[in-house]
PDB file of N, CA and C in Angstrom:
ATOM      1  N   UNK A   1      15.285 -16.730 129.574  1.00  0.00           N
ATOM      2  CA  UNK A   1      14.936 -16.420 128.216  1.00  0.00           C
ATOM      3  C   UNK A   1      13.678 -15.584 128.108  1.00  0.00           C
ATOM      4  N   UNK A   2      13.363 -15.462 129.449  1.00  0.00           N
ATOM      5  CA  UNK A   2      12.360 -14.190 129.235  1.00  0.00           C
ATOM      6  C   UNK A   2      12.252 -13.490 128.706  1.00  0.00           C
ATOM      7  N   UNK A   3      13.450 -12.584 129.315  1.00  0.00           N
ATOM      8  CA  UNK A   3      13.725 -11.027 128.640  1.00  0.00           C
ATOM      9  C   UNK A   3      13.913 -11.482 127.116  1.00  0.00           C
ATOM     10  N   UNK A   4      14.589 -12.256 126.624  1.00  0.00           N
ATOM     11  CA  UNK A   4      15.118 -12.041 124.981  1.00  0.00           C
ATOM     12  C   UNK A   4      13.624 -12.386 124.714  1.00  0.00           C
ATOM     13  N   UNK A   5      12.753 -13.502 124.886  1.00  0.00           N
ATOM     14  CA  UNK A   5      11.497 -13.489 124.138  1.00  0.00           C
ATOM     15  C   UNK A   5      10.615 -12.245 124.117  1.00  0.00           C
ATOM     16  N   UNK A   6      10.802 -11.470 125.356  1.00  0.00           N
ATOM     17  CA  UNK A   6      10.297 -10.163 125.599  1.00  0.00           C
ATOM     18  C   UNK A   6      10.175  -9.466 124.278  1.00  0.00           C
ATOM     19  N   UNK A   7      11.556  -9.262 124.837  1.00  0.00           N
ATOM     20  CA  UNK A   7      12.107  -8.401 123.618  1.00  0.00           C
ATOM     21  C   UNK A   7      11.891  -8.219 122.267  1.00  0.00           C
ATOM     22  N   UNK A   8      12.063  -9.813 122.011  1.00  0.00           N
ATOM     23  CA  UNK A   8      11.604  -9.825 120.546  1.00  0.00           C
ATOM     24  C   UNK A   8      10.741 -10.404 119.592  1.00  0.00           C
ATOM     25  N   UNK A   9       9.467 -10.477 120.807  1.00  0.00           N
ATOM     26  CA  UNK A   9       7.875 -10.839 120.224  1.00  0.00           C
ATOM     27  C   UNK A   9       8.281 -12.742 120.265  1.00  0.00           C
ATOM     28  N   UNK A  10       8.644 -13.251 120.946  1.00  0.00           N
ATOM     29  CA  UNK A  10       8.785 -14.912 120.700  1.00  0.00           C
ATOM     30  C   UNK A  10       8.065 -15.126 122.147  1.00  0.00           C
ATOM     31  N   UNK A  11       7.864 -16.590 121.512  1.00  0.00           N
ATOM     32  CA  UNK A  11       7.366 -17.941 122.504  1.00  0.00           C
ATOM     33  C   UNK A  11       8.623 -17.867 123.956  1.00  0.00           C
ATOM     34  N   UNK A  12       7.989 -17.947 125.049  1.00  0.00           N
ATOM     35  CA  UNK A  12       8.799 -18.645 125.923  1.00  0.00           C
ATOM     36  C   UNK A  12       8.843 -19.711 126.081  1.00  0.00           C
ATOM     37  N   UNK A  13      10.073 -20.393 126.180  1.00  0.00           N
ATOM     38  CA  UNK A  13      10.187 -22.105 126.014  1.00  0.00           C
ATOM     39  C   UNK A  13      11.194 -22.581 127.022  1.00  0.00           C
ATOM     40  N   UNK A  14      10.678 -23.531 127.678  1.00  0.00           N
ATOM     41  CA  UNK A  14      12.040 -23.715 128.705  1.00  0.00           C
ATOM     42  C   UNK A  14      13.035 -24.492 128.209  1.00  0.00           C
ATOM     43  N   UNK A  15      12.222 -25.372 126.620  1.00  0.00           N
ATOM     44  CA  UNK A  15      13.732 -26.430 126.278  1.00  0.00           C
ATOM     45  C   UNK A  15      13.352 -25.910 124.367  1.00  0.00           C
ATOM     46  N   UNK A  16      14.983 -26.459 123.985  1.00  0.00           N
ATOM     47  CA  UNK A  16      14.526 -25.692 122.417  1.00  0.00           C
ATOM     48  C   UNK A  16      14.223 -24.616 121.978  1.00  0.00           C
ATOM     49  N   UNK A  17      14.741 -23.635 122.874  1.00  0.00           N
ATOM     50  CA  UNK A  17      14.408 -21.820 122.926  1.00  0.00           C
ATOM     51  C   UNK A  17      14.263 -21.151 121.237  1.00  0.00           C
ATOM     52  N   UNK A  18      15.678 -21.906 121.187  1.00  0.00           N
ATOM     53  CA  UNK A  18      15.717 -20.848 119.781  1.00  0.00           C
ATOM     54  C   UNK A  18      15.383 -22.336 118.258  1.00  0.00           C
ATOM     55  N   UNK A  19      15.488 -23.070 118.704  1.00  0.00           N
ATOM     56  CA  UNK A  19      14.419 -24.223 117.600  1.00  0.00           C
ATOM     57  C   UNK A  19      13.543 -24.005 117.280  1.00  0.00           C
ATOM     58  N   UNK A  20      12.469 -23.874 118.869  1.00  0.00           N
ATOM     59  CA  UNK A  20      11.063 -23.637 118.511  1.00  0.00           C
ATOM     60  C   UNK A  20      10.307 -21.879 118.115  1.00  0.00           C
ATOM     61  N   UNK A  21      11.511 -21.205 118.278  1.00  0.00           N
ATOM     62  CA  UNK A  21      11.249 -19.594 117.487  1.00  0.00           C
ATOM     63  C   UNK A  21      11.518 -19.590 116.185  1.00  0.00           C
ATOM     64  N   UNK A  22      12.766 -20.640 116.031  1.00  0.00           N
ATOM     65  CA  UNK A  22      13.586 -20.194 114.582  1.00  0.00           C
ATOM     66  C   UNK A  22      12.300 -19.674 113.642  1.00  0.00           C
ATOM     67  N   UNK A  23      12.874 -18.333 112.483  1.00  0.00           N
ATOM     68  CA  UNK A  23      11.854 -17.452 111.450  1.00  0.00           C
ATOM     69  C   UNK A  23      12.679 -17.246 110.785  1.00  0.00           C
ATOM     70  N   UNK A  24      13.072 -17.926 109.595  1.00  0.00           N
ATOM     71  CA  UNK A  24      14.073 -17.382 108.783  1.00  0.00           C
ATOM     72  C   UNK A  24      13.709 -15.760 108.146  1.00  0.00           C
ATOM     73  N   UNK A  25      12.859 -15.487 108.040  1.00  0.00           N
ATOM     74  CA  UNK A  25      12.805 -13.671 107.734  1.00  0.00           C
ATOM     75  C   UNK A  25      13.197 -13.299 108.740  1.00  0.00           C
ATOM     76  N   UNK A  26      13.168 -13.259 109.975  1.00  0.00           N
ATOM     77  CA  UNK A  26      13.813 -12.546 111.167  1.00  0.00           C
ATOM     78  C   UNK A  26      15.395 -12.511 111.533  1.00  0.00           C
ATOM     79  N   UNK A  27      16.013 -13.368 110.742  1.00  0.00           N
ATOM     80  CA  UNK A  27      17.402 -13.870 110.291  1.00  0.00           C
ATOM     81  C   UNK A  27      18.043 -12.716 110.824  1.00  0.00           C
ATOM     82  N   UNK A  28      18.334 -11.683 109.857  1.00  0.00           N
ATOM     83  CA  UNK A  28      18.807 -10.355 110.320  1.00  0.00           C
ATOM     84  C   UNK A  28      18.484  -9.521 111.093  1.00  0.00           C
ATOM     85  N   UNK A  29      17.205  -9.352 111.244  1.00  0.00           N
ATOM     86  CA  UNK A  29      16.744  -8.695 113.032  1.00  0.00           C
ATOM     87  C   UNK A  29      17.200  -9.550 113.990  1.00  0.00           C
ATOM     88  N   UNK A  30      17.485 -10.993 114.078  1.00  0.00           N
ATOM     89  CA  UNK A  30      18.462 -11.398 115.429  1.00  0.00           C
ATOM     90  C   UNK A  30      19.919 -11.089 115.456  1.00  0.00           C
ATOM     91  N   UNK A  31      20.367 -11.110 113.958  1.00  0.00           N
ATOM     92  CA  UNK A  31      21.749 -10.986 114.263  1.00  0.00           C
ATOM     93  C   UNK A  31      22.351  -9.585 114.666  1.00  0.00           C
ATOM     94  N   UNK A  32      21.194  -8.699 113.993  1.00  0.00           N
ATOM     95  CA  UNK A  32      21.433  -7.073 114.450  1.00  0.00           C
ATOM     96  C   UNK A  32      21.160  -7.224 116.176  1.00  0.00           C
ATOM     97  N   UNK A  33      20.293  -7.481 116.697  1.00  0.00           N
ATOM     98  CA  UNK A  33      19.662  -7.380 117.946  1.00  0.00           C
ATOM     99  C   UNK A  33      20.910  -7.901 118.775  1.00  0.00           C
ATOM    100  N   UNK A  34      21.714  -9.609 118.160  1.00  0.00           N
ATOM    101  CA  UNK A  34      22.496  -9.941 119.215  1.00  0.00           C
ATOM    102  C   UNK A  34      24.307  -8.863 119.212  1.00  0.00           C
ATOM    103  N   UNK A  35      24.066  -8.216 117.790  1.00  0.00           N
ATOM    104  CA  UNK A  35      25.033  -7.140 117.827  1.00  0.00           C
ATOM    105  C   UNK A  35      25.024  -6.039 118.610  1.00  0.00           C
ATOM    106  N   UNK A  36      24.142  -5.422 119.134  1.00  0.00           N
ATOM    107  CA  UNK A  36      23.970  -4.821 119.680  1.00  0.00           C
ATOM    108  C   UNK A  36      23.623  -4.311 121.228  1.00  0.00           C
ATOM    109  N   UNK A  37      23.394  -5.844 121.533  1.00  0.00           N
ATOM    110  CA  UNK A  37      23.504  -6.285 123.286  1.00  0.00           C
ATOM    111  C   UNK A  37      24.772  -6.827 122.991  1.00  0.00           C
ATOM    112  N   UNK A  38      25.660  -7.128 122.613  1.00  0.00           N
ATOM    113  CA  UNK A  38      26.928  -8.015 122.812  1.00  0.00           C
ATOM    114  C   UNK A  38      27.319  -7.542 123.827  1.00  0.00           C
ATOM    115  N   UNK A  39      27.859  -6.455 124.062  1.00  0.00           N
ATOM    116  CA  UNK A  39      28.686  -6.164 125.333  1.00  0.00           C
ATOM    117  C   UNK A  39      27.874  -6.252 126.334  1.00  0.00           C
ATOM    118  N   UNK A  40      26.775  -6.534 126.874  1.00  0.00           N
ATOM    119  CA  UNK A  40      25.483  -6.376 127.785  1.00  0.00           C
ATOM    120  C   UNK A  40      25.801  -8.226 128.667  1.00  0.00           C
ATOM    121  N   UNK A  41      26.178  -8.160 129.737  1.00  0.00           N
ATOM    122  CA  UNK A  41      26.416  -9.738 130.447  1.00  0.00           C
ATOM    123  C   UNK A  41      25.060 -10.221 131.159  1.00  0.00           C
ATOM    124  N   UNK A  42      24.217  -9.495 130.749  1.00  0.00           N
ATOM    125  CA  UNK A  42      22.872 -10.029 131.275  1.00  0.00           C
ATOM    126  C   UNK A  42      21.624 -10.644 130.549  1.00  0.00           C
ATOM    127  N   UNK A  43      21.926 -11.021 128.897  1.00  0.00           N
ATOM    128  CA  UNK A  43      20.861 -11.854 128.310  1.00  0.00           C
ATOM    129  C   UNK A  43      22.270 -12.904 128.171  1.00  0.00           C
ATOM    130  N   UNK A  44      21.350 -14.426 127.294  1.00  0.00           N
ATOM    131  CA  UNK A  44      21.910 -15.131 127.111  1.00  0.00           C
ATOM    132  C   UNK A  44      22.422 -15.309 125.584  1.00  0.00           C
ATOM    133  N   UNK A  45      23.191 -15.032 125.732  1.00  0.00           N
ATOM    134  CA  UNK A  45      23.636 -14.851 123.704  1.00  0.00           C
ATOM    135  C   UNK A  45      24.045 -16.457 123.097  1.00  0.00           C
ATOM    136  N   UNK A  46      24.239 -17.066 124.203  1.00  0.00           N
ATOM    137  CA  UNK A  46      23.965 -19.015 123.571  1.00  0.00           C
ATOM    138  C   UNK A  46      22.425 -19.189 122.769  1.00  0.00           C
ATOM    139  N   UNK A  47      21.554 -18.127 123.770  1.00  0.00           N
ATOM    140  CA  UNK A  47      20.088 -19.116 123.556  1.00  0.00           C
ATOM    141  C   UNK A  47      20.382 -18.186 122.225  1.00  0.00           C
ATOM    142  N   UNK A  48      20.402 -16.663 121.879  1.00  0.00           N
ATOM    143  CA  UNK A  48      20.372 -16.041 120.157  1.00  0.00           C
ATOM    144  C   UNK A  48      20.913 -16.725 119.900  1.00  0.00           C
ATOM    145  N   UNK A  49      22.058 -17.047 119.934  1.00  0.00           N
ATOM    146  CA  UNK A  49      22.909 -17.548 118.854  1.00  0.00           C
ATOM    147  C   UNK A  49      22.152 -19.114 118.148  1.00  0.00           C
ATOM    148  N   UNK A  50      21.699 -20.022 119.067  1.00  0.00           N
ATOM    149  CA  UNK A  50      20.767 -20.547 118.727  1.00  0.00           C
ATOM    150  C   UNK A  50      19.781 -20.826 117.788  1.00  0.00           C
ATOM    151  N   UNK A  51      19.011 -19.271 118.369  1.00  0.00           N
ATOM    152  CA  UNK A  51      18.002 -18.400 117.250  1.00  0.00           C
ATOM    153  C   UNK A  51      18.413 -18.780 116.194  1.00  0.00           C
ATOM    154  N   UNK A  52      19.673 -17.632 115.939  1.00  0.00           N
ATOM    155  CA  UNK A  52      20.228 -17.264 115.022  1.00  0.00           C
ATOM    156  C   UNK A  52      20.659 -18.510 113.831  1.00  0.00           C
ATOM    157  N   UNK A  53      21.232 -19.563 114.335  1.00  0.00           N
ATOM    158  CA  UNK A  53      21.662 -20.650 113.425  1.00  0.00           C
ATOM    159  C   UNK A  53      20.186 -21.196 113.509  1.00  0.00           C
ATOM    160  N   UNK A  54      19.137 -21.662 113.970  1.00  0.00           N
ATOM    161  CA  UNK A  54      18.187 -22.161 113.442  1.00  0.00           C
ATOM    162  C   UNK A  54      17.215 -21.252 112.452  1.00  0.00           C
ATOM    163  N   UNK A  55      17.172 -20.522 112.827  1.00  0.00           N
ATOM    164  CA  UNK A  55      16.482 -19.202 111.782  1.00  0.00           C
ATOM    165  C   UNK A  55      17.220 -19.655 110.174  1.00  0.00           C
ATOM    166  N   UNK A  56      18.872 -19.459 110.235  1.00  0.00           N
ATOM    167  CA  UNK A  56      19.527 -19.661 109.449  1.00  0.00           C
ATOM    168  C   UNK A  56      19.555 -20.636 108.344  1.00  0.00           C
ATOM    169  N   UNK A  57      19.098 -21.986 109.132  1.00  0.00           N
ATOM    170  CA  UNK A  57      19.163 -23.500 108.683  1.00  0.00           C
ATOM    171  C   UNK A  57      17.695 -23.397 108.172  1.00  0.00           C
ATOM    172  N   UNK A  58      16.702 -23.292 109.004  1.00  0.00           N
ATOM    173  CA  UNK A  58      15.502 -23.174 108.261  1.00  0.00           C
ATOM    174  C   UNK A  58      15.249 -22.059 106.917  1.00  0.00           C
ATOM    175  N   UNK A  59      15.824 -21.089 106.850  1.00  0.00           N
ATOM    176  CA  UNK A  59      15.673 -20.409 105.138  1.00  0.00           C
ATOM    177  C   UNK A  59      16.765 -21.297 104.455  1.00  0.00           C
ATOM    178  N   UNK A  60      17.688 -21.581 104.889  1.00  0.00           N
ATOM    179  CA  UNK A  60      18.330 -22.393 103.848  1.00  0.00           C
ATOM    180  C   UNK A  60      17.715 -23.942 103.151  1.00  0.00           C
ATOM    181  N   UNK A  61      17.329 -24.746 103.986  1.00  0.00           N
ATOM    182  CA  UNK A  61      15.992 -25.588 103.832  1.00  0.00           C
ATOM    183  C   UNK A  61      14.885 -25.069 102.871  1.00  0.00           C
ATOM    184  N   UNK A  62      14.653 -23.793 102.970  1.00  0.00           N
ATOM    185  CA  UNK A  62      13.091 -23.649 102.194  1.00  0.00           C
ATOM    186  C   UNK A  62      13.741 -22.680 100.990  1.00  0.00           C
ATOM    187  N   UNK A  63      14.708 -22.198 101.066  1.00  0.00           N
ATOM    188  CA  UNK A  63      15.672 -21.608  99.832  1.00  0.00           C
ATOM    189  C   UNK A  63      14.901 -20.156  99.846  1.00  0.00           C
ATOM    190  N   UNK A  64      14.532 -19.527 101.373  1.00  0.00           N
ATOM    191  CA  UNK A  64      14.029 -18.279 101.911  1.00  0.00           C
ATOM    192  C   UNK A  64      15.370 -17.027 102.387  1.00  0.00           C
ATOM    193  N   UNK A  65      16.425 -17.988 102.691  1.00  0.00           N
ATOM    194  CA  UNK A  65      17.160 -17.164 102.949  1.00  0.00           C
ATOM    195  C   UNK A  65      18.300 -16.405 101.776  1.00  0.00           C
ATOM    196  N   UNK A  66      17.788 -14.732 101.714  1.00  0.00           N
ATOM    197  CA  UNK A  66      18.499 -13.404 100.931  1.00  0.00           C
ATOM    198  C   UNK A  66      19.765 -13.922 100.859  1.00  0.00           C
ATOM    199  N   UNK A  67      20.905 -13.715 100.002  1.00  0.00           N
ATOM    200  CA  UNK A  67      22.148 -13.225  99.742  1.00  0.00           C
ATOM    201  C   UNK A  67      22.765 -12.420 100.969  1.00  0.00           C
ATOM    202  N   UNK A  68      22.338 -11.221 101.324  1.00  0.00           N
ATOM    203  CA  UNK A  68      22.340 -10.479 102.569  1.00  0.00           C
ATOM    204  C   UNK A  68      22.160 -10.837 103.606  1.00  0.00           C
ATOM    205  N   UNK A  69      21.381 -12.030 104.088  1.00  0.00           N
ATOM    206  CA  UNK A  69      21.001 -12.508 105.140  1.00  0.00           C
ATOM    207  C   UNK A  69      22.114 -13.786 105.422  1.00  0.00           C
ATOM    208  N   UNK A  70      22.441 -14.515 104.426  1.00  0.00           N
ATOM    209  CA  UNK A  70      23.537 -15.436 104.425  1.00  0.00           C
ATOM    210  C   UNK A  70      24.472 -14.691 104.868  1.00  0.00           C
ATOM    211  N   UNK A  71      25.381 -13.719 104.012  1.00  0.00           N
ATOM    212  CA  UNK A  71      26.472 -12.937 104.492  1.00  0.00           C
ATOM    213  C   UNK A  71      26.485 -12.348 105.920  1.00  0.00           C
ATOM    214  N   UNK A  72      25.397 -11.795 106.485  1.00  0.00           N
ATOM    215  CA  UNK A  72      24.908 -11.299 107.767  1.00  0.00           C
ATOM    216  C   UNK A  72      25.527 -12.598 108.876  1.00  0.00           C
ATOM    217  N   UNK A  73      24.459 -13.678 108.340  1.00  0.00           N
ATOM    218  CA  UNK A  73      25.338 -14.842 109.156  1.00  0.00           C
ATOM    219  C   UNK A  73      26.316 -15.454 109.050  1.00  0.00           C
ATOM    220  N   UNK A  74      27.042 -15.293 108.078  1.00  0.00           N
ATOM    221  CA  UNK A  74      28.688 -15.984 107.940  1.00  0.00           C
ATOM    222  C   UNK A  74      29.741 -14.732 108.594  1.00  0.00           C
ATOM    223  N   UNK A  75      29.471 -13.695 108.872  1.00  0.00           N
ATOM    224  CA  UNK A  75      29.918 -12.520 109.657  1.00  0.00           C
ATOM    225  C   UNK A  75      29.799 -12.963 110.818  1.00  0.00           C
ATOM    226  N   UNK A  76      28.553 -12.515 111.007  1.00  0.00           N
ATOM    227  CA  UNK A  76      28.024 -13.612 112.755  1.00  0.00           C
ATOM    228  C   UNK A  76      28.694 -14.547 112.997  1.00  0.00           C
ATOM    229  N   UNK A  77      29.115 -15.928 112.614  1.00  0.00           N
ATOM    230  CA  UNK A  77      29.677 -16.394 112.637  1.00  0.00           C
ATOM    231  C   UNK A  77      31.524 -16.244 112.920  1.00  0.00           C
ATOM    232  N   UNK A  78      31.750 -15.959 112.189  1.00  0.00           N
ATOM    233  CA  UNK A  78      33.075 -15.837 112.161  1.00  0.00           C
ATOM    234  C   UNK A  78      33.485 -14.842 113.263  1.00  0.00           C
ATOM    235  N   UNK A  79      32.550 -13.776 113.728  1.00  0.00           N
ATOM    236  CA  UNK A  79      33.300 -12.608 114.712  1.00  0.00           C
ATOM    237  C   UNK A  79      32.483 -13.311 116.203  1.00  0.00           C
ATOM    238  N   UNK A  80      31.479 -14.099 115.761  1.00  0.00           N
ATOM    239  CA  UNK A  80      31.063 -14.653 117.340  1.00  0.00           C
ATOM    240  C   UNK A  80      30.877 -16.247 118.196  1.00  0.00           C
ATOM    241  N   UNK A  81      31.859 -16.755 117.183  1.00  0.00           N
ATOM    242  CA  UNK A  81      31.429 -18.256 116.908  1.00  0.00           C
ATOM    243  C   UNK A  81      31.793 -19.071 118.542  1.00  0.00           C
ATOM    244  N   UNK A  82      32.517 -17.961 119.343  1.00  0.00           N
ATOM    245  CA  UNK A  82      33.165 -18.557 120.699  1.00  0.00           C
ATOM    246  C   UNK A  82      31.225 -18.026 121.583  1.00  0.00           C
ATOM    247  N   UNK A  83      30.366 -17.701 121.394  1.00  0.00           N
ATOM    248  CA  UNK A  83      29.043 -17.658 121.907  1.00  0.00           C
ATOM    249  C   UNK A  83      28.599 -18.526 121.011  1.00  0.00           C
ATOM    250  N   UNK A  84      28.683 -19.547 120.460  1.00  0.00           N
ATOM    251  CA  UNK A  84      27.481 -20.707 119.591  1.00  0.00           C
ATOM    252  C   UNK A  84      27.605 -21.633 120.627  1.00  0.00           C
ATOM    253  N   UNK A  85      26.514 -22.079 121.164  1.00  0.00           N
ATOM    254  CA  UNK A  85      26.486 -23.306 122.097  1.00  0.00           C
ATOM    255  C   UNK A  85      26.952 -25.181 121.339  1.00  0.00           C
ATOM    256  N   UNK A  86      27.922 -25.601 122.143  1.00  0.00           N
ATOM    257  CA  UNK A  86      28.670 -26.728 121.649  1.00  0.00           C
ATOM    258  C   UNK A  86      27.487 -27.620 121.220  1.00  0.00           C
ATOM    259  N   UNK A  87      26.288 -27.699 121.753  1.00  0.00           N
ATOM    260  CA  UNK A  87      25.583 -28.678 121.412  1.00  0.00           C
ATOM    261  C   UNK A  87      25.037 -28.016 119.731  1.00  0.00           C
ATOM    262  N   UNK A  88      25.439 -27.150 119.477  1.00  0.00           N
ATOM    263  CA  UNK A  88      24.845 -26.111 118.074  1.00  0.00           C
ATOM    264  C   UNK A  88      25.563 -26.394 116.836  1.00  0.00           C
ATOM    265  N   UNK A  89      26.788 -27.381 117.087  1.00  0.00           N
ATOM    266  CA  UNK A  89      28.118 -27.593 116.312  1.00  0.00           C
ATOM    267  C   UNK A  89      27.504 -28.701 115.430  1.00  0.00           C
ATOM    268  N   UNK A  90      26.708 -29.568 115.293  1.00  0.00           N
ATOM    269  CA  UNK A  90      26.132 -30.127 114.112  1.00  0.00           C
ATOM    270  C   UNK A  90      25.487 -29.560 113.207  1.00  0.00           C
ATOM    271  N   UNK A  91      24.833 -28.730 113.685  1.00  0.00           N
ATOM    272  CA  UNK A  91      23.606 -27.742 112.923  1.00  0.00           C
ATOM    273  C   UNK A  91      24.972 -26.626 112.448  1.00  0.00           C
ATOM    274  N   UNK A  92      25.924 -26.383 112.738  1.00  0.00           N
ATOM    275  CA  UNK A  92      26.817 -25.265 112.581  1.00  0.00           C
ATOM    276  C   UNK A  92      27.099 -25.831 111.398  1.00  0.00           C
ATOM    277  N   UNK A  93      27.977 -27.242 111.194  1.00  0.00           N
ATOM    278  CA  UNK A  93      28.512 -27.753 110.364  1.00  0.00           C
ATOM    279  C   UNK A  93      27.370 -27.920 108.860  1.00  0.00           C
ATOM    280  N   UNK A  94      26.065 -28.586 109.236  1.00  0.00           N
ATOM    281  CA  UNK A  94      24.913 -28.929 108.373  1.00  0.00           C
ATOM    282  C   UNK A  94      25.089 -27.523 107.602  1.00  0.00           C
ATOM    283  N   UNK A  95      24.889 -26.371 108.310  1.00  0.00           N
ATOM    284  CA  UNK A  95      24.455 -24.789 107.458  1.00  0.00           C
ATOM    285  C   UNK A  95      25.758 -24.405 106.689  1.00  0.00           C
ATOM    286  N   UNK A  96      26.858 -24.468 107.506  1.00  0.00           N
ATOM    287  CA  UNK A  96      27.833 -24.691 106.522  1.00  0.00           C
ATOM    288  C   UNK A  96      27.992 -25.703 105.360  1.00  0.00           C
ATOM    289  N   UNK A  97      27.898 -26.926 105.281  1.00  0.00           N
ATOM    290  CA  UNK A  97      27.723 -27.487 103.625  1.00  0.00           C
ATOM    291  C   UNK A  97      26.770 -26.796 103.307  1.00  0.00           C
ATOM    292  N   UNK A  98      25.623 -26.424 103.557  1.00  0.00           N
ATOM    293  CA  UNK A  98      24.664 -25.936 102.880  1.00  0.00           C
ATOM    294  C   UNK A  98      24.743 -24.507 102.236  1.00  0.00           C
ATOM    295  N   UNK A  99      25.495 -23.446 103.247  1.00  0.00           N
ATOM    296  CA  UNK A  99      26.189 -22.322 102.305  1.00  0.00           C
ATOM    297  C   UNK A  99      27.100 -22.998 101.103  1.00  0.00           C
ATOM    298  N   UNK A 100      27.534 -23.426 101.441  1.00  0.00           N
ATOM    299  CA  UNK A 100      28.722 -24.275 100.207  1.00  0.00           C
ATOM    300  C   UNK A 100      28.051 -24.634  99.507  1.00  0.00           C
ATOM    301  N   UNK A 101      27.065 -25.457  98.715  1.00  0.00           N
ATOM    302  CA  UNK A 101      26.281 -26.025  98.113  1.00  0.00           C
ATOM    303  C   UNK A 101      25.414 -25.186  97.723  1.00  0.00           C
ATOM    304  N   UNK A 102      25.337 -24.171  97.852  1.00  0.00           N
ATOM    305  CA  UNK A 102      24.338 -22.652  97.743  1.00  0.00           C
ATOM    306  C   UNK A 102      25.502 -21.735  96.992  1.00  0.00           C
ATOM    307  N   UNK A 103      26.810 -21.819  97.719  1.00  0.00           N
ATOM    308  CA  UNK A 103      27.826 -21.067  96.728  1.00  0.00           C
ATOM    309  C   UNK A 103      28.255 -21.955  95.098  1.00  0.00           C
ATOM    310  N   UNK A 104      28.042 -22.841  95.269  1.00  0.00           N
ATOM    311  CA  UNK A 104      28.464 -23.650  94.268  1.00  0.00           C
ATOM    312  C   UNK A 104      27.670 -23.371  93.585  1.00  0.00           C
ATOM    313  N   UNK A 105      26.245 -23.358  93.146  1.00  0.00           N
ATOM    314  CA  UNK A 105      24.918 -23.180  92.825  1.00  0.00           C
ATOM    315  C   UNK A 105      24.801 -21.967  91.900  1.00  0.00           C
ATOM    316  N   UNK A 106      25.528 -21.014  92.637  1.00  0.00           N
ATOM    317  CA  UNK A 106      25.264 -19.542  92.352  1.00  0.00           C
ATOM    318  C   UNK A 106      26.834 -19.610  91.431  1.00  0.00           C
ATOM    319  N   UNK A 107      27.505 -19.823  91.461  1.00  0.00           N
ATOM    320  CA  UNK A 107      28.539 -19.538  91.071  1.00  0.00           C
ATOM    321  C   UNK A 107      28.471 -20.424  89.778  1.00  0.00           C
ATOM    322  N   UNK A 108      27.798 -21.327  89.742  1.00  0.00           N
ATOM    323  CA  UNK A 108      27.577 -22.160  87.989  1.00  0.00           C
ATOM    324  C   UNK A 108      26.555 -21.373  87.366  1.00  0.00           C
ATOM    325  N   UNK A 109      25.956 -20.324  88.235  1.00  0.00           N
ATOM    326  CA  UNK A 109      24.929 -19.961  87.393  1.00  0.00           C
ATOM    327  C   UNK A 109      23.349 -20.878  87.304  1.00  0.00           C
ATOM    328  N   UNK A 110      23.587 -21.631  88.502  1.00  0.00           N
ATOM    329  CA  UNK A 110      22.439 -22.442  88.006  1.00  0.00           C
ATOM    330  C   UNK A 110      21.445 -21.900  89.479  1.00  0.00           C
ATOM    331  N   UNK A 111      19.990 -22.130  89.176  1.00  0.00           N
ATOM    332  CA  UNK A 111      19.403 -21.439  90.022  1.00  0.00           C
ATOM    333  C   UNK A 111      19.092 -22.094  91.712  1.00  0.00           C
ATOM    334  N   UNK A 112      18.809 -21.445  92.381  1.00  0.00           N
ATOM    335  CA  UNK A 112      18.893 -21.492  93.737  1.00  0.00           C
ATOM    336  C   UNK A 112      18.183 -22.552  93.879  1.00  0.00           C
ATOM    337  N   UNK A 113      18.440 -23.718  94.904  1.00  0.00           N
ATOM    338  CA  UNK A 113      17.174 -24.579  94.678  1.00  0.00           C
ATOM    339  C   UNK A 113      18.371 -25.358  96.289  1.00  0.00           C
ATOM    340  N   UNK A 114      17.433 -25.725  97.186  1.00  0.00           N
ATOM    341  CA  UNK A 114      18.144 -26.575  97.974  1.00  0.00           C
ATOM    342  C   UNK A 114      17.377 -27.929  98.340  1.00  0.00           C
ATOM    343  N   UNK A 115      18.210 -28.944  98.298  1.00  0.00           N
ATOM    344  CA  UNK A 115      16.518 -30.368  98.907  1.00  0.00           C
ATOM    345  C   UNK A 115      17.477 -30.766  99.718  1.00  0.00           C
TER     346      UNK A 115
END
C-alpha cells in the first residue's frame, strides 16, 4: 500500500488502510484514480476500494457527501463490486440503506439530514 498512499498523499498503514485514510471530499478523486489504474495488476484495488466505501460511509454519516459523489459511487459500485473486499460487505450493505434513506429524503422533498 505504499505506492497507492504514494500516490495519493495518504498515511501508510499496515492494518485499516483505507479506514484510517477514509476523506469523504476525496470521494471522487479515489473513484477517478481507481478508474483509471483498473487495468494496471500491480496496485491493490481491494485496499481503494476500501478507501472508496469508507470515504463514502463517512460523508454519508456527516451528510458531506454531493449528489455527484453518491452517483460516482453507486457506478463504482455496480461496474466494480467483484474488487470490494468480502470483509467490506457490511459497510457495503450499511451505505446502501443509507443511500436509500438519503433517496427517500430527497424524493419527499424533505431536507438532507442523516443520524
Amino acid at each position: 500500500m505504499t505506492w497507492l498512499s504514494e500516490q495519493l498523499t495518504l498515511k501508510v498503514e499496515s492494518q485499516d488502510w483505507g479506514i484510517v485514510n477514509a476523506d469523504s471530499s476525496r470521494v471522487e478523486e479515489f473513484v477517478r484514480f481507481f478508474e483509471f489504474h483498473d487495468s494496471n495488476d500491480s496496485w491493490e484495488p481491494e485496499a481503494l476500494g476500501e478507501l472508496i466505501l469508507a470515504s463514502a460511509n463517512d460523508g454519508l454519516v456527516d451528510g458531506s457527501l454531493s449528489d455527484m459523489a453518491r452517483q460516482r459511487v453507486v457506478a463504482f459500485l455496480r461496474m466494480h463490486s467483484d474488487k470490494i473486499p468480502h470483509q467490506m460487505i457490511p459497510i457495503l450493505w450499511i451505505i446502501t440503506q443509507r443511500f436509500m434513506k438519503c433517496l427517500v429524503k430527497i424524493l419527499r422533498g424533505q431536507l438532507y439530514e442523516m443520524t
